[in-house]
C-alpha atoms as a PDB file:
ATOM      1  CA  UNK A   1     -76.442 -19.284  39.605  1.00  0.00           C
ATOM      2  CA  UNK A   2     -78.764 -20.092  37.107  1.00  0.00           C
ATOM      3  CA  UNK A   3     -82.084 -18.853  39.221  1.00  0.00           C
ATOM      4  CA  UNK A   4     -79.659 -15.452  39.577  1.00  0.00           C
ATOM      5  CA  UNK A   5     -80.098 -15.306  35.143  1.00  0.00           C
ATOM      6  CA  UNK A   6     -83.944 -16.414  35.045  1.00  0.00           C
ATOM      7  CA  UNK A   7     -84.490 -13.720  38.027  1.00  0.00           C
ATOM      8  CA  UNK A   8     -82.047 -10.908  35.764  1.00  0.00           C
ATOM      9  CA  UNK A   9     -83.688 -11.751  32.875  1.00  0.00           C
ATOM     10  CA  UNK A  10     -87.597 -11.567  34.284  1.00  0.00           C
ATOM     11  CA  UNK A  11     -86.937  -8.374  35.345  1.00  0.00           C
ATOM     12  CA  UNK A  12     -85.642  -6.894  32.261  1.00  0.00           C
ATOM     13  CA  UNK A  13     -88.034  -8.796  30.068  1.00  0.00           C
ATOM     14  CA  UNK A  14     -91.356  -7.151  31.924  1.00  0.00           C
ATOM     15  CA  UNK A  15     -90.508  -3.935  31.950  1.00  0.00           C
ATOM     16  CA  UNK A  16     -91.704  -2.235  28.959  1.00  0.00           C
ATOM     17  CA  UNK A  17     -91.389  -5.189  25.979  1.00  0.00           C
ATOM     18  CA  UNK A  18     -94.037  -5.080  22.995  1.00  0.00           C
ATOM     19  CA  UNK A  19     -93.133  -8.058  21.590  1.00  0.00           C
ATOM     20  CA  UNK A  20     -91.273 -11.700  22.868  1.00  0.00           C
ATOM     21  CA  UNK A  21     -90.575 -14.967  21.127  1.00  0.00           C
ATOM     22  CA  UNK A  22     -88.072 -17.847  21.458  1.00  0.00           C
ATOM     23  CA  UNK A  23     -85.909 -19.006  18.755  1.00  0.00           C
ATOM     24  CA  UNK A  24     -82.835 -21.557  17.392  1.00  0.00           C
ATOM     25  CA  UNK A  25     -79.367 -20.741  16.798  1.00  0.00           C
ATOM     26  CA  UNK A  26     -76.459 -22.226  14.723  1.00  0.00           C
ATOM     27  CA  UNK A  27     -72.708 -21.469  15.821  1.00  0.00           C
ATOM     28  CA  UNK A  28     -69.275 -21.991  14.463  1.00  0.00           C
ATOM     29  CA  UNK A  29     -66.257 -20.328  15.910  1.00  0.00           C
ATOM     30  CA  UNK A  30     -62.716 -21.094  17.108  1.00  0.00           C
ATOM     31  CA  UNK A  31     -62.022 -21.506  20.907  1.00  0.00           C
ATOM     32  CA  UNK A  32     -58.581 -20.410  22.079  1.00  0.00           C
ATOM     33  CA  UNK A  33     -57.098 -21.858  25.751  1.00  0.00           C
ATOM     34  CA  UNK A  34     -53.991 -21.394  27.300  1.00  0.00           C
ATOM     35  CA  UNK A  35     -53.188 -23.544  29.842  1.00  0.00           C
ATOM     36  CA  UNK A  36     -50.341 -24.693  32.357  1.00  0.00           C
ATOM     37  CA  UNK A  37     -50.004 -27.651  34.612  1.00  0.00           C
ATOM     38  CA  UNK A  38     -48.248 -27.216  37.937  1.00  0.00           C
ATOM     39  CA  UNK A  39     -46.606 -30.418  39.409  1.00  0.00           C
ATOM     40  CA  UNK A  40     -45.098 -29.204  43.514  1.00  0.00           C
ATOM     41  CA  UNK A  41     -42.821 -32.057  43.361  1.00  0.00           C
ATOM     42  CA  UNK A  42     -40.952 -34.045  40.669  1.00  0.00           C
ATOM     43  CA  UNK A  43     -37.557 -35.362  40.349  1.00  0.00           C
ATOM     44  CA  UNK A  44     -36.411 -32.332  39.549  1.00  0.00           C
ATOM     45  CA  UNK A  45     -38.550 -30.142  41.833  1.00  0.00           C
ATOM     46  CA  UNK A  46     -41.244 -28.231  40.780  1.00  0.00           C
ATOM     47  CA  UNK A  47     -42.605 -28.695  37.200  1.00  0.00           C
ATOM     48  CA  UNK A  48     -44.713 -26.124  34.673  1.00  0.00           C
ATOM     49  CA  UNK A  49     -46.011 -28.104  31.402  1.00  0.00           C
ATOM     50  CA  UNK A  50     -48.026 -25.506  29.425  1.00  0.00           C
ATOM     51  CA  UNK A  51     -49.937 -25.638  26.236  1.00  0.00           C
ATOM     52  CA  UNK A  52     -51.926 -23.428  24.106  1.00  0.00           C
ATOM     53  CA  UNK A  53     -55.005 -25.012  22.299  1.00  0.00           C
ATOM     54  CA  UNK A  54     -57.293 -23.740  19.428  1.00  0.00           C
ATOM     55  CA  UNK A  55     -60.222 -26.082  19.031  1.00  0.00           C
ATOM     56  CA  UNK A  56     -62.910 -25.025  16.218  1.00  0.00           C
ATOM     57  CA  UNK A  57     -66.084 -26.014  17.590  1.00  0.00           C
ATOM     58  CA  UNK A  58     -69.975 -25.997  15.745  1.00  0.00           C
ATOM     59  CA  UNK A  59     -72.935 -25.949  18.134  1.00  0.00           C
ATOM     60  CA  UNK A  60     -76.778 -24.854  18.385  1.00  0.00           C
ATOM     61  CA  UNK A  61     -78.569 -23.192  20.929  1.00  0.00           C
ATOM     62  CA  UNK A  62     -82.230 -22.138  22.312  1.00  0.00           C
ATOM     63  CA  UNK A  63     -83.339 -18.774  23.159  1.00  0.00           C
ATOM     64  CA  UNK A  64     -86.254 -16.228  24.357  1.00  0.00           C
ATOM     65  CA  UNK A  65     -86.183 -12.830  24.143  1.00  0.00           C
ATOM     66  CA  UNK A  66     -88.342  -9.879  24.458  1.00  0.00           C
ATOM     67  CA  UNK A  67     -87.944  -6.347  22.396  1.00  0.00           C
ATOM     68  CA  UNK A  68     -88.673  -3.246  23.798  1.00  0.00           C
ATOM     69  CA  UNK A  69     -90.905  -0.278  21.944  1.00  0.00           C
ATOM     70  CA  UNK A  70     -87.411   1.299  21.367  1.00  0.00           C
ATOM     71  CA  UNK A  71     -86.006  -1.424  19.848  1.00  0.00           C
ATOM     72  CA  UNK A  72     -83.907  -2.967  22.206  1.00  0.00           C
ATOM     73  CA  UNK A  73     -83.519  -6.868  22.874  1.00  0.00           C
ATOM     74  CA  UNK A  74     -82.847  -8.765  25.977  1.00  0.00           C
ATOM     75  CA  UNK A  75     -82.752 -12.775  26.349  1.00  0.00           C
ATOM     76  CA  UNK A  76     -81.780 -15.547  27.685  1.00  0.00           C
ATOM     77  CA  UNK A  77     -79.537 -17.986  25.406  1.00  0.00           C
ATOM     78  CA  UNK A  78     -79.058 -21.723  26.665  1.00  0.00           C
ATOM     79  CA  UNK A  79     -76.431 -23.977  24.467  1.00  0.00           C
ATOM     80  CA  UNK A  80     -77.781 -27.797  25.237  1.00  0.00           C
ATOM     81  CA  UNK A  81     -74.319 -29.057  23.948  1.00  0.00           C
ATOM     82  CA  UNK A  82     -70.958 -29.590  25.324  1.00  0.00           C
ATOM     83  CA  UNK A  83     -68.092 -27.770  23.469  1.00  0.00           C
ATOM     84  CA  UNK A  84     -64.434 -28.909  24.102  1.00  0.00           C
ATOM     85  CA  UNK A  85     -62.230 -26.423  25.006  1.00  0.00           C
ATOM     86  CA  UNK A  86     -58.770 -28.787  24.771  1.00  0.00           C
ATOM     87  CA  UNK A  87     -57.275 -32.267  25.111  1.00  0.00           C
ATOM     88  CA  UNK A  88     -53.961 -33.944  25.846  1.00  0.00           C
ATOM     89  CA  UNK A  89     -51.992 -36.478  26.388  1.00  0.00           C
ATOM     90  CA  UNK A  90     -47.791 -37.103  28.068  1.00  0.00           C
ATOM     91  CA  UNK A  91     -46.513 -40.238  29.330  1.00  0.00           C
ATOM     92  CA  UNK A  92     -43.825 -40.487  32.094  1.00  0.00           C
ATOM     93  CA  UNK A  93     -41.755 -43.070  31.991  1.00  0.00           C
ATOM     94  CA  UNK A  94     -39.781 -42.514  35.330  1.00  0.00           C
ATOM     95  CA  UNK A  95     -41.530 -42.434  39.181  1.00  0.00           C
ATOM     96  CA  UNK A  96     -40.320 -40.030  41.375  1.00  0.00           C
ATOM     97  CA  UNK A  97     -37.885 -41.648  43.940  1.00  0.00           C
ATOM     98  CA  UNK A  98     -38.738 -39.103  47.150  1.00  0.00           C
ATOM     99  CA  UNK A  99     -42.464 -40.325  46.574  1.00  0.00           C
ATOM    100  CA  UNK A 100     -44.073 -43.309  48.247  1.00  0.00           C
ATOM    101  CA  UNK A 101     -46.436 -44.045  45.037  1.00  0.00           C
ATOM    102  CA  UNK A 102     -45.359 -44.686  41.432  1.00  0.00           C
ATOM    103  CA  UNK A 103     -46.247 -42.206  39.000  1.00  0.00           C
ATOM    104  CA  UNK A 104     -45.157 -42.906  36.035  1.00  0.00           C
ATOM    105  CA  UNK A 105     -47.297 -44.346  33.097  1.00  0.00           C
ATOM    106  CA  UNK A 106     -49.792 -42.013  30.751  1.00  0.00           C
ATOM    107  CA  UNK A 107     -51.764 -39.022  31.386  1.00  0.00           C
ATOM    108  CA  UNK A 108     -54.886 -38.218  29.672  1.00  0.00           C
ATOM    109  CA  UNK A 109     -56.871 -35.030  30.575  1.00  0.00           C
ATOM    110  CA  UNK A 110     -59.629 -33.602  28.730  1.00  0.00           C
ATOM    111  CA  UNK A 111     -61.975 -30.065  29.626  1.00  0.00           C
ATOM    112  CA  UNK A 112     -65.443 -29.375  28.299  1.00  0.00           C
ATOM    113  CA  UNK A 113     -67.793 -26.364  28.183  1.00  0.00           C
ATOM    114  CA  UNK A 114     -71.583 -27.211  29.127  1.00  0.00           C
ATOM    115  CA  UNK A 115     -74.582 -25.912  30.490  1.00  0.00           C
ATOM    116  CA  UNK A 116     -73.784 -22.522  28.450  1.00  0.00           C
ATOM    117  CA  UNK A 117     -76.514 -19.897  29.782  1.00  0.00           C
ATOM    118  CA  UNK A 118     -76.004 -16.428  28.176  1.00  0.00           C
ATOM    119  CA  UNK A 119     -77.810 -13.219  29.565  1.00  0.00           C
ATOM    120  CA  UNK A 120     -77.502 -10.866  26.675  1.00  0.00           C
ATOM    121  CA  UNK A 121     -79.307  -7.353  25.015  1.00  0.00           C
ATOM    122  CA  UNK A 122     -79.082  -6.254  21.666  1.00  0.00           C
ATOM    123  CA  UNK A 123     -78.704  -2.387  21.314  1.00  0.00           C
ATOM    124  CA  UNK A 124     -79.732  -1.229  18.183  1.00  0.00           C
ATOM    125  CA  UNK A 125     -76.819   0.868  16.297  1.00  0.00           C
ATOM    126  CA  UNK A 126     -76.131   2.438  12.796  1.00  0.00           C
ATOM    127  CA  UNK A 127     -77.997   1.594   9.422  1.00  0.00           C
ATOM    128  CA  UNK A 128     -79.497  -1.378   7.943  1.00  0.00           C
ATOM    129  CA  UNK A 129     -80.688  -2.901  11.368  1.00  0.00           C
ATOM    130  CA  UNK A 130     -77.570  -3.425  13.137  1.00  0.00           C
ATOM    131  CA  UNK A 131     -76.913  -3.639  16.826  1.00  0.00           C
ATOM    132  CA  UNK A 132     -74.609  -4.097  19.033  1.00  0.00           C
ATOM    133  CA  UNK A 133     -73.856  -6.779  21.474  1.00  0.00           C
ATOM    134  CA  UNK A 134     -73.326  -7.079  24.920  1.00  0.00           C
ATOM    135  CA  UNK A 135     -73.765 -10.744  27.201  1.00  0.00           C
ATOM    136  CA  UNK A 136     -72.820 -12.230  30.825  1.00  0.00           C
ATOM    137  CA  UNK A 137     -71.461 -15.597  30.479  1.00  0.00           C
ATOM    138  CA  UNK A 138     -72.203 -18.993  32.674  1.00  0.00           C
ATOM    139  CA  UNK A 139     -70.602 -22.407  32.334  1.00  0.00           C
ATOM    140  CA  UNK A 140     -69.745 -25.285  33.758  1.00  0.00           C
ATOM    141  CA  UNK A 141     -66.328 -26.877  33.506  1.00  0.00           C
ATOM    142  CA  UNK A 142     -66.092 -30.325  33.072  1.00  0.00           C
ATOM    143  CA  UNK A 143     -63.317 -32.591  33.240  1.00  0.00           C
ATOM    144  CA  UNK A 144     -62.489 -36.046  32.011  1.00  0.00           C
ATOM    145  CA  UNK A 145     -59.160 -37.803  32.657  1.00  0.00           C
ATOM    146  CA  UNK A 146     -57.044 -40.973  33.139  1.00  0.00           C
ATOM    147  CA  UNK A 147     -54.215 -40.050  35.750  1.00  0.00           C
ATOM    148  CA  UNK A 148     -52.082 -43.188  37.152  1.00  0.00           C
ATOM    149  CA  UNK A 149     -53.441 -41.169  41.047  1.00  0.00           C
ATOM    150  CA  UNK A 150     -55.687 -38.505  41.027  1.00  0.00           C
ATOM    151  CA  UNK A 151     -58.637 -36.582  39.086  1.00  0.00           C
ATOM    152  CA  UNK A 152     -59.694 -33.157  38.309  1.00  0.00           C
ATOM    153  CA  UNK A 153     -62.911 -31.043  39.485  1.00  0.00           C
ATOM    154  CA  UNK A 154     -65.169 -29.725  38.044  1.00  0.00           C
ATOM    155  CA  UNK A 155     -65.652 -25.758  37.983  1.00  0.00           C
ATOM    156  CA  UNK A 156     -68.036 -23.136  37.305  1.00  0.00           C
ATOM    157  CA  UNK A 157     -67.364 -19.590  35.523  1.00  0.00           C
ATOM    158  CA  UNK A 158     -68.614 -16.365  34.055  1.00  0.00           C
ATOM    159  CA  UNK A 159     -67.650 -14.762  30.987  1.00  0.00           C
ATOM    160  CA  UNK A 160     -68.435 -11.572  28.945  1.00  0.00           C
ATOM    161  CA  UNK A 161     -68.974 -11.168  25.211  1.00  0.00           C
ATOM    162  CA  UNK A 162     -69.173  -8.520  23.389  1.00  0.00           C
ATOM    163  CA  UNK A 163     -70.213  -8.770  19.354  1.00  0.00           C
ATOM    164  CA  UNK A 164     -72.017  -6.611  16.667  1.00  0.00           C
ATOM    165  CA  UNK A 165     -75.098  -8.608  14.592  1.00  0.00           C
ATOM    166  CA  UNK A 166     -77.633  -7.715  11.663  1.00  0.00           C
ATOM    167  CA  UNK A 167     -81.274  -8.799  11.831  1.00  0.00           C
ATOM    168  CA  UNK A 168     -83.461  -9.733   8.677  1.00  0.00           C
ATOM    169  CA  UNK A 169     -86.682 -10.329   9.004  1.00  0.00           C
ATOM    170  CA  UNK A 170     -87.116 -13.499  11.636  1.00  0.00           C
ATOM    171  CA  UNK A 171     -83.170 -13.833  10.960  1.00  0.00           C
ATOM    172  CA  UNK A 172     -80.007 -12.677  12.920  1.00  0.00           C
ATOM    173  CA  UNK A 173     -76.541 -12.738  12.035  1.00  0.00           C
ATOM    174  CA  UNK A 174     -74.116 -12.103  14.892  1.00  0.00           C
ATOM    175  CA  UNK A 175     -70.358 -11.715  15.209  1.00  0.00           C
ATOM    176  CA  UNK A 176     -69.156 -12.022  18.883  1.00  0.00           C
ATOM    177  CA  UNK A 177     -65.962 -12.228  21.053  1.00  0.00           C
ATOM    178  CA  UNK A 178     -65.851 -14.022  24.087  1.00  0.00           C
ATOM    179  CA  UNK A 179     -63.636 -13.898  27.176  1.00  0.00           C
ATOM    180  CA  UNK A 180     -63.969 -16.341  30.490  1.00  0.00           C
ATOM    181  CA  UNK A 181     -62.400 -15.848  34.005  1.00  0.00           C
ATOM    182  CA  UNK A 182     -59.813 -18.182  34.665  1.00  0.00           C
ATOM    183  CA  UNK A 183     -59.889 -21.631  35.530  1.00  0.00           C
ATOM    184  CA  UNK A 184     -58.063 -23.097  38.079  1.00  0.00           C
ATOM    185  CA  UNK A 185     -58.801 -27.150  38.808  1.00  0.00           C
ATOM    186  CA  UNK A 186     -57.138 -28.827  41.803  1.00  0.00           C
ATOM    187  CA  UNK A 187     -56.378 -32.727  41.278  1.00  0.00           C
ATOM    188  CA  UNK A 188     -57.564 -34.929  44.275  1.00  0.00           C
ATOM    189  CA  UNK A 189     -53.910 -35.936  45.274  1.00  0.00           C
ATOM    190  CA  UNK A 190     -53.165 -32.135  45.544  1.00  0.00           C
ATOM    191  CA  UNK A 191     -49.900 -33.076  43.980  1.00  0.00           C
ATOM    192  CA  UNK A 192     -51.080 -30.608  40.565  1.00  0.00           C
ATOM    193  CA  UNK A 193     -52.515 -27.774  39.838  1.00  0.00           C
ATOM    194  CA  UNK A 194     -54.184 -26.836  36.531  1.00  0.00           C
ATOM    195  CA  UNK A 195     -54.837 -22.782  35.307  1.00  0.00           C
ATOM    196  CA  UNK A 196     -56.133 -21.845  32.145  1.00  0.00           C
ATOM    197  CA  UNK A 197     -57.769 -19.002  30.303  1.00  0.00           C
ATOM    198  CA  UNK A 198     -60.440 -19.388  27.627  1.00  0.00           C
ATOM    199  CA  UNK A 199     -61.666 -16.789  25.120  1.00  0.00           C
ATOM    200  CA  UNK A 200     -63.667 -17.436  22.059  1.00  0.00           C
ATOM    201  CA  UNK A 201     -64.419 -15.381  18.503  1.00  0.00           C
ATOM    202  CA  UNK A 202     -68.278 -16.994  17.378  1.00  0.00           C
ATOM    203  CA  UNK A 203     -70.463 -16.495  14.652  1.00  0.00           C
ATOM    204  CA  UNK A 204     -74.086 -16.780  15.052  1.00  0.00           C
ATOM    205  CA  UNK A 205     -77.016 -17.655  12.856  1.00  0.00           C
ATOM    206  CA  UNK A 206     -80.068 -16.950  14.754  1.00  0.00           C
ATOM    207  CA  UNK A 207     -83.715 -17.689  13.495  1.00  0.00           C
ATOM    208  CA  UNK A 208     -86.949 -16.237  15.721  1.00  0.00           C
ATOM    209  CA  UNK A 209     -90.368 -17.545  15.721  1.00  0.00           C
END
C-alpha cells in the first residue's frame, strides 16, 4: 500500500509544481475509539464488553510537498511514532464449565497507531492565506496483549481527514478531523472478536524548509 501513496503522490507532484520542499510537524489532538469485544461462548452464552476511549496523544511528523503555480499543495506526510488509540484491562475469576481450557485469570489488551502515511493537498481558500484540507489515511494496527489463550492481529486501514490551516511564511497551522474504517481483529483461539471505530480532531504545527 505504501508504493500505491509514493506512486499517487509522484504523479501529482510532477505535474505542473514551481516549487517543493520537505518539512517537520508538531501534533496534539484527542483520539476517540469505540470499541466492543465479542466472546461466542461464555457461561452465560454469548458476551458483548464495550468501551469507549479518548486518549490525548502529542506526536511529530516528516513531510514533502510540492506547490503548484496556482497555489495548490500536495504531499506526502509520514508520522515515525506510534500513537495509542486505547488500553484495558478485566479479570475473570470463573472458567467456563462447557470449555475444555480454563479461562479465567486477567486480560490485558492494548492497540496502537503506526506507520501513519498521509496523502494530502492543500486548496487555497478565503483571505489571509487559508486553505482547505483534504487527506487519504494509512495505518497499521498494532496490538499488544496478555490473554490466559489467545492473541490479537495486527491490521491495516485507511482513513480520510478533512481540516482547514493558515500558512505564514515557512509556517503552517492546521486544524483537522479524522475518521478511520473500522477495525475488526480476530484472536487466534477464534473464541473473540474485537470491532472498533477510530476518529481523531488534530492540530498541526507545520514548519517548511
Amino acid at each position: 500500500m505504501r508504493k500505491i501513496f509514493v506512486i499517487l503522490f509522484s504523479a501529482l507532484f510532477l505535474n505542473g509544481v514551481a516549487h517543493a520542499g520537505w518539512g517537520v510537524s508538531f501534533m496534539a489532538g484527542q483520539l476517540s475509539t469505540s470499541g466492543t469485544e465479542n466472546e461466542k461462548s461464555g457461561d452465560k452464552g454469548p458476551e458483548k464488553n464495550s468501551k469507549d476511549i479518548k486518549e490525548t496523544f502529542y506526536g511529530a511528523s516528516i513531510f514533502v510537498e510540492g506547490v503548484a503555480d496556482n497555489g495548490m499543495t500536495v504531499g506526502i506526510d509520514y508520522v515515525p511514532l506510534a500513537l495509542e488509540i486505547g488500553s484495558g484491562q478485566r479479570t475473570d475469576t470463573a472458567s467456563d464449565a462447557n470449555e475444555s481450557t480454563d479461562d479465567s485469570g486477567t486480560y490485558k489488551a492494548s492497540a496502537d497507531v503506526e506507520h501513519l502515511i498521509t496523502l494530502y493537498t492543500n486548496i487555497p481558500m478565503g483571505p489571509n492565506d487559508g486553505y482547505g484540507l483534504l487527506g487519504i489515511h494509512y495505518a497499521e494496527i498494532t496490538t499488544s496483549e496478555t490473554l490466559p489463550n489467545s492473541t490479537y492481529g495486527d491490521e491495516n486501514v485507511f482513513g480520510a481527514q478533512i481540516g482547514y490551516g493558515v500558512k505564514r511564511g515557512n509556517l503552517k497551522y492546521e486544524l483537522s478531523y479524522s475518521d478511520f474504517e473500522d477495525i475488526s481483529l480476530n484472536s487466534s483461539s477464534g473464541s473473540t472478536t474485537v470491532d472498533a471505530d477510530a476518529d481523531a480532531l488534530t492540530f498541526k504545527i507545520a514548519y517548511g524548509f
